[in-house]
Protein backbone atom coordinates (compact mmCIF):
# COMPACT_ATOMS: atom_id res chain seq x y z
CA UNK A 1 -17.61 30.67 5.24
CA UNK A 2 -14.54 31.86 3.05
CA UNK A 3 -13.97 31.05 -0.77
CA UNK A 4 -10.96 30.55 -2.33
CA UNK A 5 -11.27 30.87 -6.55
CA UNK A 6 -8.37 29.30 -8.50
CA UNK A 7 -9.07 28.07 -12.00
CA UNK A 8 -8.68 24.08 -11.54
CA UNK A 9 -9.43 22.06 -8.60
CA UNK A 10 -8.02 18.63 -8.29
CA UNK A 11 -9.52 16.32 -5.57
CA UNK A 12 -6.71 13.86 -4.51
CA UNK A 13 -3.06 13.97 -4.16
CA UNK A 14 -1.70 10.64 -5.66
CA UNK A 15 0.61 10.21 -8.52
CA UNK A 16 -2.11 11.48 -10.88
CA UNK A 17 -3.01 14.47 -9.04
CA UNK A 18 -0.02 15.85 -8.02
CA UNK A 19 1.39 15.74 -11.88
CA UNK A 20 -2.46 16.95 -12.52
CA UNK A 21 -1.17 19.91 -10.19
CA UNK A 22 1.98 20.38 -11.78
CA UNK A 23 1.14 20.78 -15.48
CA UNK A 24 -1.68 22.64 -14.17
CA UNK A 25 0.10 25.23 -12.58
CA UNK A 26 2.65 24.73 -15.57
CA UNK A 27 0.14 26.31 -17.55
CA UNK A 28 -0.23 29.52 -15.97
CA UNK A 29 -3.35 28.00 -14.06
CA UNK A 30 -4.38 28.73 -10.54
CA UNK A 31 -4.53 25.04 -8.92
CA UNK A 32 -5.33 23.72 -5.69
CA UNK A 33 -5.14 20.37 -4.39
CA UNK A 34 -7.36 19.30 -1.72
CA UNK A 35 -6.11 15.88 -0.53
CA UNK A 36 -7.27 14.28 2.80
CA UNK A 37 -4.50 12.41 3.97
CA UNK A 38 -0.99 13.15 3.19
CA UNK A 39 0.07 13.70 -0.74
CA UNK A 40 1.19 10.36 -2.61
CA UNK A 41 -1.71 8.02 -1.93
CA UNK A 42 -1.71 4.54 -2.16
CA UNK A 43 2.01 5.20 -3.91
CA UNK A 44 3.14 6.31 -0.34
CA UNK A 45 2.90 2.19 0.75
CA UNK A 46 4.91 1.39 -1.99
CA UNK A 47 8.40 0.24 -0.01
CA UNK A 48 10.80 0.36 -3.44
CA UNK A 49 9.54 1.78 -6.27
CA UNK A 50 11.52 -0.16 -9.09
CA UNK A 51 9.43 0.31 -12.12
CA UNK A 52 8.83 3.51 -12.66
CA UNK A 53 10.94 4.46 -15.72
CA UNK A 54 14.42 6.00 -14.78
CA UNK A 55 14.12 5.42 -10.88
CA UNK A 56 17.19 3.54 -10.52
CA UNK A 57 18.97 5.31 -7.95
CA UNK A 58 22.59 6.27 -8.57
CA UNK A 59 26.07 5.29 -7.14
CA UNK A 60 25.19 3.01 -4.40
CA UNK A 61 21.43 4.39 -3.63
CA UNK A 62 18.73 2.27 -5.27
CA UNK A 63 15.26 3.21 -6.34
CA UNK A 64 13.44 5.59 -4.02
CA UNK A 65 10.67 4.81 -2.06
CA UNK A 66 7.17 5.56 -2.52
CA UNK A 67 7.28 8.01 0.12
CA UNK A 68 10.05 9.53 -1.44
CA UNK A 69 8.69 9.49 -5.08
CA UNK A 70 5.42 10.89 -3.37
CA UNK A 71 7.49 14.17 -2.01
CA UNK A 72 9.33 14.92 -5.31
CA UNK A 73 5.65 14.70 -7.19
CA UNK A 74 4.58 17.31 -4.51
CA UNK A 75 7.96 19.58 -3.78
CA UNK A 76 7.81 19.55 -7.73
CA UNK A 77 4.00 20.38 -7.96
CA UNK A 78 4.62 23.68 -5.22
CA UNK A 79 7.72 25.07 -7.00
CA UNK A 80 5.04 25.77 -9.82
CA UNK A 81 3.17 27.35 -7.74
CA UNK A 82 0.49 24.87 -7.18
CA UNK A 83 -1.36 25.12 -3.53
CA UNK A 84 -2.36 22.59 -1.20
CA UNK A 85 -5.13 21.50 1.54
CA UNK A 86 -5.25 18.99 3.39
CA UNK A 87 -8.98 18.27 3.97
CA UNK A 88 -11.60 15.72 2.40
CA UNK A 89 -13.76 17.25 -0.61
CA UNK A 90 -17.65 16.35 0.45
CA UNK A 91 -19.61 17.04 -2.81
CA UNK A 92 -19.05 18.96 -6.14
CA UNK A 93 -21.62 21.11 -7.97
CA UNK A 94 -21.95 22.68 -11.16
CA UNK A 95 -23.86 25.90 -11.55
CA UNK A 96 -23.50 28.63 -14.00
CA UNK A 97 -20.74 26.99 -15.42
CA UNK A 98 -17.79 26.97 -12.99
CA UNK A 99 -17.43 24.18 -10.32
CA UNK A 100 -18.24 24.58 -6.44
CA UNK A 101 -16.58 21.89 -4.19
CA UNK A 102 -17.68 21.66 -0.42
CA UNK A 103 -14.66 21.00 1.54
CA UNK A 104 -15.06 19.15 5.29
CA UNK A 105 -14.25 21.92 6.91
CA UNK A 106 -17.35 23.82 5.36
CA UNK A 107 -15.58 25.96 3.32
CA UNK A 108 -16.39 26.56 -1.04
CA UNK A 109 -13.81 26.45 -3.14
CA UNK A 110 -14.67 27.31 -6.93
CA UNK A 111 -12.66 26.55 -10.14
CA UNK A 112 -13.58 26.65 -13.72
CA UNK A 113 -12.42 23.23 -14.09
CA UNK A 114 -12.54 19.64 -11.83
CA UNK A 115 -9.70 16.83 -11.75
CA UNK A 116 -10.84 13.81 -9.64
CA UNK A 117 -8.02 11.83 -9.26
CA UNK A 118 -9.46 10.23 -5.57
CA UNK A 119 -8.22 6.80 -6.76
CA UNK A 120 -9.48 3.24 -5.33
CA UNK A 121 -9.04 0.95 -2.90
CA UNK A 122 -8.41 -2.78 -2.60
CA UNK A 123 -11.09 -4.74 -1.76
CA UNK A 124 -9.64 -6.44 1.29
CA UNK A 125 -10.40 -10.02 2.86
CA UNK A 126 -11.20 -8.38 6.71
CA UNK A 127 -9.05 -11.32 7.81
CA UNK A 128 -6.69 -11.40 10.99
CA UNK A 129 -3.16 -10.49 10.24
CA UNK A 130 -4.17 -8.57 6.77
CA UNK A 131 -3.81 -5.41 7.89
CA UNK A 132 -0.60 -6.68 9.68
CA UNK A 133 1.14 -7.70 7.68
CA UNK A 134 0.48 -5.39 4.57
CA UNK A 135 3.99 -4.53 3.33
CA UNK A 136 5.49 -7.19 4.60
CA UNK A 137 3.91 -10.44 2.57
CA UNK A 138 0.75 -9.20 2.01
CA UNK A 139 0.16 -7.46 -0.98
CA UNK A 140 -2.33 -6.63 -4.11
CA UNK A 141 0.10 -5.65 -7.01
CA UNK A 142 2.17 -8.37 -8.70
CA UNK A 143 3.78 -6.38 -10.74
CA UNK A 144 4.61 -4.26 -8.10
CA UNK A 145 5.93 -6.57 -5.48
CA UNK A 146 6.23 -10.05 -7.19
CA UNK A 147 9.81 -9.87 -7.77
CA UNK A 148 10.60 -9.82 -3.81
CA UNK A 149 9.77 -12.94 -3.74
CA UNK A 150 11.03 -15.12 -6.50
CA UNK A 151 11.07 -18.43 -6.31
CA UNK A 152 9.00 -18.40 -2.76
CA UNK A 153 5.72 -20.12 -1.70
CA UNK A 154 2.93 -17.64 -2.11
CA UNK A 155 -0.52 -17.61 -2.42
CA UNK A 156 -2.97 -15.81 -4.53
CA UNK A 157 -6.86 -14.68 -3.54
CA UNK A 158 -9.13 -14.43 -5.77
CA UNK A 159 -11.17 -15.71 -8.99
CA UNK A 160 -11.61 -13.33 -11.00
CA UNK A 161 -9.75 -11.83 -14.50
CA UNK A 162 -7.10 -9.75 -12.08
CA UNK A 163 -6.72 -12.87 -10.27
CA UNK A 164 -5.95 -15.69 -12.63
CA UNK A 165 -3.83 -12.66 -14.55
CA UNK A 166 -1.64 -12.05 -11.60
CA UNK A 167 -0.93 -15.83 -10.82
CA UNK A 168 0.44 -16.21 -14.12
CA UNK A 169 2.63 -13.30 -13.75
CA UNK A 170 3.45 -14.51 -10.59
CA UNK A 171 4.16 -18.03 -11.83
CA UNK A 172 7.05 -16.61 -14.02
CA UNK A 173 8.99 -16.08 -10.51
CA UNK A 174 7.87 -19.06 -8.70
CA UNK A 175 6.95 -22.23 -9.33
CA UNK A 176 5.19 -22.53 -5.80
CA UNK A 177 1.35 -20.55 -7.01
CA UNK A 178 -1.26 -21.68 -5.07
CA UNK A 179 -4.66 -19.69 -6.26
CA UNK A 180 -7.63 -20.18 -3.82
CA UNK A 181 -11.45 -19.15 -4.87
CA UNK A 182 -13.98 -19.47 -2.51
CA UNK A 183 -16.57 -20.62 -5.48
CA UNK A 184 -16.24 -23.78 -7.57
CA UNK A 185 -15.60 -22.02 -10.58
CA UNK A 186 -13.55 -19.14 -11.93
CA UNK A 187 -15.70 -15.91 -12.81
CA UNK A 188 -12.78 -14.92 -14.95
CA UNK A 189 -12.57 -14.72 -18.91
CA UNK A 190 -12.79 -18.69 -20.27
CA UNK A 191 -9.37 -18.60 -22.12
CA UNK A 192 -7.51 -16.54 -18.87
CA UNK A 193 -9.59 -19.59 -16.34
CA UNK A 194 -8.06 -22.14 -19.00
CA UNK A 195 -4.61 -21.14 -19.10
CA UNK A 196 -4.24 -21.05 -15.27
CA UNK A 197 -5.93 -24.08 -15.11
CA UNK A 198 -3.07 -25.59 -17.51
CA UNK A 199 -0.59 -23.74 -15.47
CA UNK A 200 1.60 -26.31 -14.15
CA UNK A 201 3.67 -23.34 -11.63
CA UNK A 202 -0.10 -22.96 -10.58
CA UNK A 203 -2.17 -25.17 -8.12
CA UNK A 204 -5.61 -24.50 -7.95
CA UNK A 205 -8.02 -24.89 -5.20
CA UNK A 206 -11.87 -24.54 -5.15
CA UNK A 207 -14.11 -23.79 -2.74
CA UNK A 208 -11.17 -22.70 -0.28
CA UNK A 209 -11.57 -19.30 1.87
CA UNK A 210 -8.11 -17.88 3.64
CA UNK A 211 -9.41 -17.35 7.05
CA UNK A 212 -6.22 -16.09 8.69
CA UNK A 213 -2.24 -14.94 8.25
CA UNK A 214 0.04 -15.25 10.63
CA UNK A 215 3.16 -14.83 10.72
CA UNK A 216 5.97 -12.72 13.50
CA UNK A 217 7.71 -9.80 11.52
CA UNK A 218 6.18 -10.99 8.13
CA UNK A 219 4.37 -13.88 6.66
CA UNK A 220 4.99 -17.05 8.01
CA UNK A 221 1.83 -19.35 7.30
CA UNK A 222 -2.19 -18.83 6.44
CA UNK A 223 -5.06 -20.85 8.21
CA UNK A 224 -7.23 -22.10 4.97
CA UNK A 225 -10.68 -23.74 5.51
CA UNK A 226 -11.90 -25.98 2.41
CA UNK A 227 -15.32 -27.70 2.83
CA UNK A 228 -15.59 -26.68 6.64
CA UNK A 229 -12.06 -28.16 7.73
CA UNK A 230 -8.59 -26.06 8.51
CA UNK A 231 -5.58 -26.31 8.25
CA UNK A 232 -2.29 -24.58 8.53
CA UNK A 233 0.16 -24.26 5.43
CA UNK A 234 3.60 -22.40 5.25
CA UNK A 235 3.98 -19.13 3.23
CA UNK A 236 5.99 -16.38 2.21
CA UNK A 237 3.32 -14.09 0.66
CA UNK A 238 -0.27 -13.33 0.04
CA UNK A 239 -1.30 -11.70 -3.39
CA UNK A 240 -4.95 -10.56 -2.63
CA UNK A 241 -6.86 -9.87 -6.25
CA UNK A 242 -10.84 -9.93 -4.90
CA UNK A 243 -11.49 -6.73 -6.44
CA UNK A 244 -11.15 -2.63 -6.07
CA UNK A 245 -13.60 -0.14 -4.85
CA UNK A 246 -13.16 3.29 -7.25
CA UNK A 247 -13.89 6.29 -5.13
CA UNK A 248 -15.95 8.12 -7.52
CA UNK A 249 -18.97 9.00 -5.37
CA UNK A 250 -18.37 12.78 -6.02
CA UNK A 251 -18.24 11.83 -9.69
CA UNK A 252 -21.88 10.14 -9.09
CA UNK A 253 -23.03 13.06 -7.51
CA UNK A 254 -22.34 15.26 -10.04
CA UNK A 255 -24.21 13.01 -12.54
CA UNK A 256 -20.83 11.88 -14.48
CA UNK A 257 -21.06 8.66 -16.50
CA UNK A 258 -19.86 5.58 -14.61
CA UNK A 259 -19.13 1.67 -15.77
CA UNK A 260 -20.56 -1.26 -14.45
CA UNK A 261 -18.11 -1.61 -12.07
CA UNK A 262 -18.66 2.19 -10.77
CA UNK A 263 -15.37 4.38 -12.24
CA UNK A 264 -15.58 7.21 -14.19
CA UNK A 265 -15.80 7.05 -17.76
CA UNK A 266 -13.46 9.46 -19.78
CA UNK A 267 -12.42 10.03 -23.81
CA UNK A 268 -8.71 9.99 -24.20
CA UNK A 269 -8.51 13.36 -22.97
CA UNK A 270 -9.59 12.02 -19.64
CA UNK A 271 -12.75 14.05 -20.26
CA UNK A 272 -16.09 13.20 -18.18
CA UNK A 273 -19.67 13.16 -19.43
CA UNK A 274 -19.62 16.64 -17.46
CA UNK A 275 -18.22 19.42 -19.72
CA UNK A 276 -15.11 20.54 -17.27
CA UNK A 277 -15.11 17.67 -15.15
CA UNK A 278 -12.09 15.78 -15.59
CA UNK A 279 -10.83 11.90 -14.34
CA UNK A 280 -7.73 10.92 -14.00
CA UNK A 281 -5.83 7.36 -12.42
CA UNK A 282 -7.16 4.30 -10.72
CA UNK A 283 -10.98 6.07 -10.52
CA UNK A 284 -10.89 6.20 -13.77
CA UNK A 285 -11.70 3.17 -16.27
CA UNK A 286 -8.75 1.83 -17.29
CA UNK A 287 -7.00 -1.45 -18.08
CA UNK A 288 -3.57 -1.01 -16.86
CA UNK A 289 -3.48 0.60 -13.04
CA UNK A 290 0.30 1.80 -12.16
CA UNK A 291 1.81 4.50 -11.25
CA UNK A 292 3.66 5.44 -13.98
CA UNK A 293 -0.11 4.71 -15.98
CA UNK A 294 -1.60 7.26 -13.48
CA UNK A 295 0.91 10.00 -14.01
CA UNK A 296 0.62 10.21 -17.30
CA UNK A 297 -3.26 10.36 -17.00
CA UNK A 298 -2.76 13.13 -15.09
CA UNK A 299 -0.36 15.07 -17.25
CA UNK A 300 -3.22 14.55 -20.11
CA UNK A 301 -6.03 15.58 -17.39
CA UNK A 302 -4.26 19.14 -16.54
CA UNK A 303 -3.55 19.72 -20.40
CA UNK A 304 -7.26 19.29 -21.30
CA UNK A 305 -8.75 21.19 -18.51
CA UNK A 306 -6.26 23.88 -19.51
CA UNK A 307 -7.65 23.73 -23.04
CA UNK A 308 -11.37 23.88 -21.71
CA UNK A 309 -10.71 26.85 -19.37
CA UNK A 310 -9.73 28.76 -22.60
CA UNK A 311 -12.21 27.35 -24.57
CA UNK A 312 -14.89 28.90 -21.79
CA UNK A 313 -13.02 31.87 -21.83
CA UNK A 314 -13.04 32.62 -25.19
CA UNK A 315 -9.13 32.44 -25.45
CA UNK A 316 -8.47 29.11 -26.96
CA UNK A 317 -5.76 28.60 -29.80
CA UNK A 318 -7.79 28.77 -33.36
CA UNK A 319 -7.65 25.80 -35.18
C-alpha cells in the first residue's frame, strides 16, 4: 500500500475544486486532487457557458463550452503545480490531527487539511427519454439553459421552492409555462406557491406525473398521465426541479455537521464542524448553486485551509 503526503487534499474536480486546487497550490501548498471521473463535473454538460462573468468569446468565437471552461480550470490548476488522480475517495479519517483518505484503489493519501467539493446530483424522474435527451431539451438549470428557448413551449417538474422559482424565471422568456406536481398542493414557500399561482405565463396542473419524453434529435412531445388518463402534448423543453442529492457521505462519515436536507454545513470560510475539514460548492449549503457561486467557494476554501495548515503549524501571520 503506498502513501502519498501533500498538505491539502481536495475530493472532487468541479469548478470548486479545481480553483480549490489552484489557490491551493498558489499558496505554496502541496495539493492533490482525487476526482473520479474526468475534471469539470457536472460543468463538463454544460453546452455554452454564457454566464460566467467575462466568457464572451472574442472576434467571432462565442462563450466556451463547459468542457472547455472545465480544461482551463484544470491546465490552470497543474501549471501551479497542483497534482491529479483520477480515482473515487472511499472514506476520510481524522487521527492525530492530519487527514487519511482511502482511495478505491486501496491506497492512503494524508494531508493536513480536507476540501470536499464532491458536489450533487439532480434528482432525476427515471422516465424514458430523460437520460436521452439531457442536453438537448431536458434540463435542471433555468438560469443556465432558459434562454435557448425563449418564447418556446416548455414544461417544468416539480413542486417545490426550486420549482415554482424556476417557472417564474422561466416565464420571463416564455409565455408557454406549464408546471406539473404530482400532489394537489405545492410544498413550496406560501408567497413563492401564490405568485405562480397568479402567474398568468404559468399554467398549473395538479396531480399530473410526466411519464415519458419523446422526441427524435431533441424534444418533441411528453406523455402526461393526470388522474389515471394520458395523453400526448407538444414540447420544446423539460425543466426538471424535484430535488438534488448532495454527495456528502464522506462528510457524514467523518462526523461533519449536515442540514436537514443532508449538505455540509460551513461558516463563511467554508469551514466544517471538523477543525481542517473544509466544504466547498453544490455539497455545501448554499442558496445560490452556479458555477461562478462554486468557484468562488472554492477560492475561499483553499485560502482558509491554507490559514489552518499554518495555524497547526505554528506559522500563522500574528494578528
Amino acid at each position: 500500500m503506498q502513501n502519498f503526503d501533500a498538505d491539502l487534499i481536495i475530493i472532487g474536480g468541479g469548478p470548486a475544486g479545481l480553483t480549490a486546487a489552484q489557490y491551493g497550490a498558489r499558496a505554496n501548498l502541496r495539493v492533490l486532487l482525487i476526482e473520479q471521473l474526468a475534471p469539470g463535473g457536472q460543468a463538463l454538460n454544460i453546452d455554452v457557458l454564457e454566464n460566467y462573468p467575462g466568457n464572451v468569446g472574442s472576434g467571432n468565437a462565442g462563450p466556451k463550452s463547459g468542457f472547455e471552461f472545465s480544461q482551463d480550470l484544470h491546465r490552470q490548476a497543474e501549471a501551479f503545480g497542483a497534482a491529479f488522480l483520477i480515482d473515487s475517495a472511499c472514506s476520510v479519517k481524522k487521527e492525530e490531527g492530519r487527514f487519511s483518505v482511502l482511495a478505491g484503489n486501496g491506497e492512503i493519501r494524508r494531508a493536513e487539511a480536507v476540501i470536499l467539493a464532491s458536489g450533487a446530483k439532480h434528482r432525476t424522474l427515471d422516465i424514458p427519454g430523460e437520460a436521452e435527451f439531457q442536453g438537448r431539451g431536458i434540463s435542471y438549470c433555468a438560469t443556465c439553459d432558459g434562454p435557448f428557448f425563449k418564447g418556446k413551449k416548455i414544461f417544468v417538474v416539480g413542486g417545490g421552492d426550486a420549482a415554482c422559482d424556476e417557472a417564474q424565471y422561466l416565464a420571463r422568456l416564455s409565455p408557454q409555462i406549464t408546471l406539473i406536481h404530482r400532489r394537489g398542493m405545492f410544498r413550496a414557500q406560501k408567497a413563492l406557491a401564490d405568485r405562480v399561482l397568479h402567474n398568468p405565463g404559468i399554467s398549473v396542473r395538479f396531480n399530473t406525473v410526466m411519464k415519458e419524453i419523446r422526441g427524435e434529435k431533441k424534444v418533441s412531445s411528453v406523455i402526461l398521465e393526470t388522474d389515471g388518463k394520458q395523453s400526448e402534448e407538444a414540447a420544446d423543453a423539460v425543466f426538471i426541479f424535484t430535488g438534488m442529492i448532495p454527495q456528502a457521505g464522506l462528510a457524514a462519515g467523518l462526523g461533519a455537521a449536515l442540514d436537514q436536507s443532508g449538505y455540509v454545513i460551513t461558516d463563511q470560510n467554508m469551514a466544517s464542524s471538523v477543525p481542517g475539514f473544509f466544504a466547498a460548492g453544490d455539497v455545501r449549503a448554499s442558496p445560490f448553486r452556479q458555477v461562478v457561486v462554486a468557484a468562488g467557494e472554492g477560492a475561499v476554501a483553499a485560502h482558509s485551509a491554507a490559514a489552518y495548515i499554518d495555524e497547526i503549524r505554528g506559522s500563522a501571520y500574528p494578528v
